[in-house]
N, C-alpha and C. Protein backbone atom coordinates (compact mmCIF):
# COMPACT_ATOMS: atom_id res chain seq x y z
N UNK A 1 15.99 -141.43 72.83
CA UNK A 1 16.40 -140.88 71.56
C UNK A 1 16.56 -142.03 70.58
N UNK A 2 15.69 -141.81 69.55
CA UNK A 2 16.28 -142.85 68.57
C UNK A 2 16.92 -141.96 66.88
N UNK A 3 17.99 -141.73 66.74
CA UNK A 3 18.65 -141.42 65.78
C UNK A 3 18.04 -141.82 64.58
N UNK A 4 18.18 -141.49 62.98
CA UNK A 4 17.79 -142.17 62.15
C UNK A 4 18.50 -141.29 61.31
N UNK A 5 18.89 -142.36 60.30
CA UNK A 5 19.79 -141.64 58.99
C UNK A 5 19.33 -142.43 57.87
N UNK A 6 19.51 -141.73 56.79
CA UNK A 6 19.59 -142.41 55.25
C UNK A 6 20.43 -143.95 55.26
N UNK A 7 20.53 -144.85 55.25
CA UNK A 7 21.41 -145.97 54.82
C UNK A 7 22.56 -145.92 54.17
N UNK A 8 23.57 -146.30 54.15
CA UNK A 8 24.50 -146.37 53.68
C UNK A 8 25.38 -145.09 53.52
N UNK A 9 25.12 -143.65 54.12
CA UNK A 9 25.50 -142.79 54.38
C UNK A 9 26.41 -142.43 55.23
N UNK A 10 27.26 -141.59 55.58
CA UNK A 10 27.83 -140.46 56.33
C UNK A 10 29.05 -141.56 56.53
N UNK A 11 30.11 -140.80 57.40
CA UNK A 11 31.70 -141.41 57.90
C UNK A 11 31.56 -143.16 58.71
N UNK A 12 31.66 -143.85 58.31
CA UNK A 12 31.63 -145.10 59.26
C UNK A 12 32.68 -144.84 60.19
N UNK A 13 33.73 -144.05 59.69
CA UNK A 13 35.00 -143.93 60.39
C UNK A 13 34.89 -143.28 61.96
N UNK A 14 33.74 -142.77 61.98
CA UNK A 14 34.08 -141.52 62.74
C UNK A 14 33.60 -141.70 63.85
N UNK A 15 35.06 -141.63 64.52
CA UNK A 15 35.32 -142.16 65.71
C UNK A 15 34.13 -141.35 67.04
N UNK A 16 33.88 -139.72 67.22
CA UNK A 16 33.61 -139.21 67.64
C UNK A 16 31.93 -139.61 67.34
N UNK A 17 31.57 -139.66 66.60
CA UNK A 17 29.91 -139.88 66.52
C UNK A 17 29.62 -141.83 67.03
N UNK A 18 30.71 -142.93 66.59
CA UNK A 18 30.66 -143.60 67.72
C UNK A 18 30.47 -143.25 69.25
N UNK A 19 31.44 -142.60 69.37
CA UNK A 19 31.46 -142.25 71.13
C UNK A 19 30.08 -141.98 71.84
N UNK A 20 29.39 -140.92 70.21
CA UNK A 20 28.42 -140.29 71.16
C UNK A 20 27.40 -141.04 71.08
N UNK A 21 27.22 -141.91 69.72
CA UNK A 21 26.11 -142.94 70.07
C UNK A 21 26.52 -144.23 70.48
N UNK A 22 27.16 -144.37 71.40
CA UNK A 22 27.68 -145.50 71.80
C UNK A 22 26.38 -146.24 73.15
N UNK A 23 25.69 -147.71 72.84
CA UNK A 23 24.26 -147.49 73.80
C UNK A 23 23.40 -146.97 73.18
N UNK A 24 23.01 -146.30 72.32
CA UNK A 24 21.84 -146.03 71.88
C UNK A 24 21.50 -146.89 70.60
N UNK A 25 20.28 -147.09 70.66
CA UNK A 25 19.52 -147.86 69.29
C UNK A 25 19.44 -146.73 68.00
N UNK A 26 19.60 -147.27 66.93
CA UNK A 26 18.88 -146.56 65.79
C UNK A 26 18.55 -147.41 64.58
N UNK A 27 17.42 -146.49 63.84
CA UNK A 27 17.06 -147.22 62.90
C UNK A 27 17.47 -146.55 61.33
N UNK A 28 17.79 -147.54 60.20
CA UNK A 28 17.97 -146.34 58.78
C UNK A 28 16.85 -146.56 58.17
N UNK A 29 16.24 -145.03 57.49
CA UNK A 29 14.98 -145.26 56.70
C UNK A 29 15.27 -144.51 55.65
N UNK A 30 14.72 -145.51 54.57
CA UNK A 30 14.68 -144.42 53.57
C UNK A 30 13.70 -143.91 53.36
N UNK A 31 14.27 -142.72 53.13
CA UNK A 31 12.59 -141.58 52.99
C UNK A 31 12.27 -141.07 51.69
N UNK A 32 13.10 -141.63 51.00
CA UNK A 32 12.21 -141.81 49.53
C UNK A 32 11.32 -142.47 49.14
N UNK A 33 11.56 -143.48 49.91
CA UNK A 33 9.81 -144.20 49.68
C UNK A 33 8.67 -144.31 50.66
N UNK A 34 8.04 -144.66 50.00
CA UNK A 34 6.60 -144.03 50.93
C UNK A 34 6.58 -145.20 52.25
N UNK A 35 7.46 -146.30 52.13
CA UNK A 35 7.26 -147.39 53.12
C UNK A 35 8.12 -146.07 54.69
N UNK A 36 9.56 -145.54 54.06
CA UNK A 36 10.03 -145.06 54.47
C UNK A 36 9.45 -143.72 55.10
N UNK A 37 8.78 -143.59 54.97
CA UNK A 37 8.27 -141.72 55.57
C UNK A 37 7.10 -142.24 56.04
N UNK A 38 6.09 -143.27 55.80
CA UNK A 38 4.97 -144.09 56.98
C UNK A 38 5.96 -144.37 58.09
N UNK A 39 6.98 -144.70 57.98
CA UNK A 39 7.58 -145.14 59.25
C UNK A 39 8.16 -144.30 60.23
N UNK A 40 8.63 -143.26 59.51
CA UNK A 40 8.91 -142.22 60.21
C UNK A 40 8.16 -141.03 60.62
N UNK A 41 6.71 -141.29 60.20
CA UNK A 41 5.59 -140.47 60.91
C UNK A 41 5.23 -141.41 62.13
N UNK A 42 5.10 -142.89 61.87
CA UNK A 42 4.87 -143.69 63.14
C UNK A 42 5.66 -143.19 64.28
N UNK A 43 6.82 -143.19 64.27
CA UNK A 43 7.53 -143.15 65.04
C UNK A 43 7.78 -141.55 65.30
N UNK A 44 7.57 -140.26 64.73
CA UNK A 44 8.15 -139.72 65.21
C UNK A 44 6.29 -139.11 66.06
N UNK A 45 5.42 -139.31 65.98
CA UNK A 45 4.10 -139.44 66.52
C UNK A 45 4.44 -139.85 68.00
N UNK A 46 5.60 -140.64 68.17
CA UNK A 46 5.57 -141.09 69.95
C UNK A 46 6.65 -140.44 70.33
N UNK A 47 7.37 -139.53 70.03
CA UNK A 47 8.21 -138.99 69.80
C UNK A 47 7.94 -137.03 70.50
N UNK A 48 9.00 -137.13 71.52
CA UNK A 48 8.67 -135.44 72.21
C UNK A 48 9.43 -134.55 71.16
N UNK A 49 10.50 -135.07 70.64
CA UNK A 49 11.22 -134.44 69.50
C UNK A 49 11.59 -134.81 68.42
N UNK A 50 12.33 -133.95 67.52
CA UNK A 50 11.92 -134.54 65.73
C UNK A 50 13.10 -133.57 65.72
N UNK A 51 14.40 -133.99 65.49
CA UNK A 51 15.47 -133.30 64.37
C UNK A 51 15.60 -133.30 63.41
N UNK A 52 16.30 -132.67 63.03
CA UNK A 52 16.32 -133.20 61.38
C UNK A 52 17.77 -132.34 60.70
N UNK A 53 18.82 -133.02 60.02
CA UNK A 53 20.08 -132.45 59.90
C UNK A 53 19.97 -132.54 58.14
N UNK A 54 19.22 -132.17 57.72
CA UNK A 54 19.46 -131.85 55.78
C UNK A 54 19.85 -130.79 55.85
N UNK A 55 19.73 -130.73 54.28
CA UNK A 55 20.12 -129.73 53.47
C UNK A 55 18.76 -128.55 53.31
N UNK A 56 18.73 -127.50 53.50
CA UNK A 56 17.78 -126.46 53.59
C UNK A 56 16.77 -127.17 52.38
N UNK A 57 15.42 -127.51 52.67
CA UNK A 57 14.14 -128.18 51.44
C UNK A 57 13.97 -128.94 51.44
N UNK A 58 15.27 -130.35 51.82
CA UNK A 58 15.26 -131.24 51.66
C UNK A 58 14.25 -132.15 52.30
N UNK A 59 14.06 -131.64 54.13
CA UNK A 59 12.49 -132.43 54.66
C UNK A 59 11.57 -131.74 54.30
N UNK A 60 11.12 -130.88 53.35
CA UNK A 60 10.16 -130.73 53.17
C UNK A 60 9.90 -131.23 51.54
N UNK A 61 10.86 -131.27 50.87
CA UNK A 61 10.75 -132.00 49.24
C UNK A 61 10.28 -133.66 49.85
N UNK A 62 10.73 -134.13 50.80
CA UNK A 62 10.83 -135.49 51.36
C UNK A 62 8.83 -135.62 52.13
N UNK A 63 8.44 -134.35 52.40
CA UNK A 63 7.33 -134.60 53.58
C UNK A 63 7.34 -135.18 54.80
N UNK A 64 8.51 -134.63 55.45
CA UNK A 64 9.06 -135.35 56.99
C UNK A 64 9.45 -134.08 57.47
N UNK A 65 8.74 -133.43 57.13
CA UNK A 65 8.73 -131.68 57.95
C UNK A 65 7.86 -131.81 59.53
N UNK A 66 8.13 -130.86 60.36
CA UNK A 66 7.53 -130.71 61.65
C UNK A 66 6.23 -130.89 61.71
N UNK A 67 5.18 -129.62 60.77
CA UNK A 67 4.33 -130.20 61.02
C UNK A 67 3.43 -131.44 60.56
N UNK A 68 3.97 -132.19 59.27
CA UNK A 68 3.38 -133.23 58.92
C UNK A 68 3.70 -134.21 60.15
N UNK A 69 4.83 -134.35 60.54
CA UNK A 69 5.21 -135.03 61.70
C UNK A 69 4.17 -135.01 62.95
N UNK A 70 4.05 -134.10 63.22
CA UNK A 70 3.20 -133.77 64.99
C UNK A 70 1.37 -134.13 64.57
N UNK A 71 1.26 -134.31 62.91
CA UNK A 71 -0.18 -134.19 62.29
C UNK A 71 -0.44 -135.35 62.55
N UNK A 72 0.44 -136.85 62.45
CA UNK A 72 0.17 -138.03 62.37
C UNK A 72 -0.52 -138.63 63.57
């Protein structure tokens, strides 16, 4: 599993999402730019799964929707 979030985002505080990624790698991308969403088609291409926790439009206003993902 490799996690990935926006940068500079969400609770640093929070103790419970430490716990759970505690040992695992992740990377932040931004997916507003196009460096950012090449990278995250690379990667999600080797990839058995693809989550994604937005706001309802948001991966698809972005183009990091399922099937652009599985297309790469």
């Amino acid at each position: 599993m490799l996690p990935t979030a926006e940068p500079l985002t969400g609770d640093p505080f929070n103790v419970s999402g430490y716990a759970f990624n505690r040992g695992m790698r992740s990377i932040a991308l931004t997916l507003s730019l196009e460096e950012g969403r090449g990278a995250f088609h690379r990667i999600a291409a080797t990839r058995d799964i693809v989550m994604e926790a937005m706001r309802r439009g948001v991966a698809a206003k972005l183009g990091v929707v399922y099937e652009k993902a599985t297309a790469a």
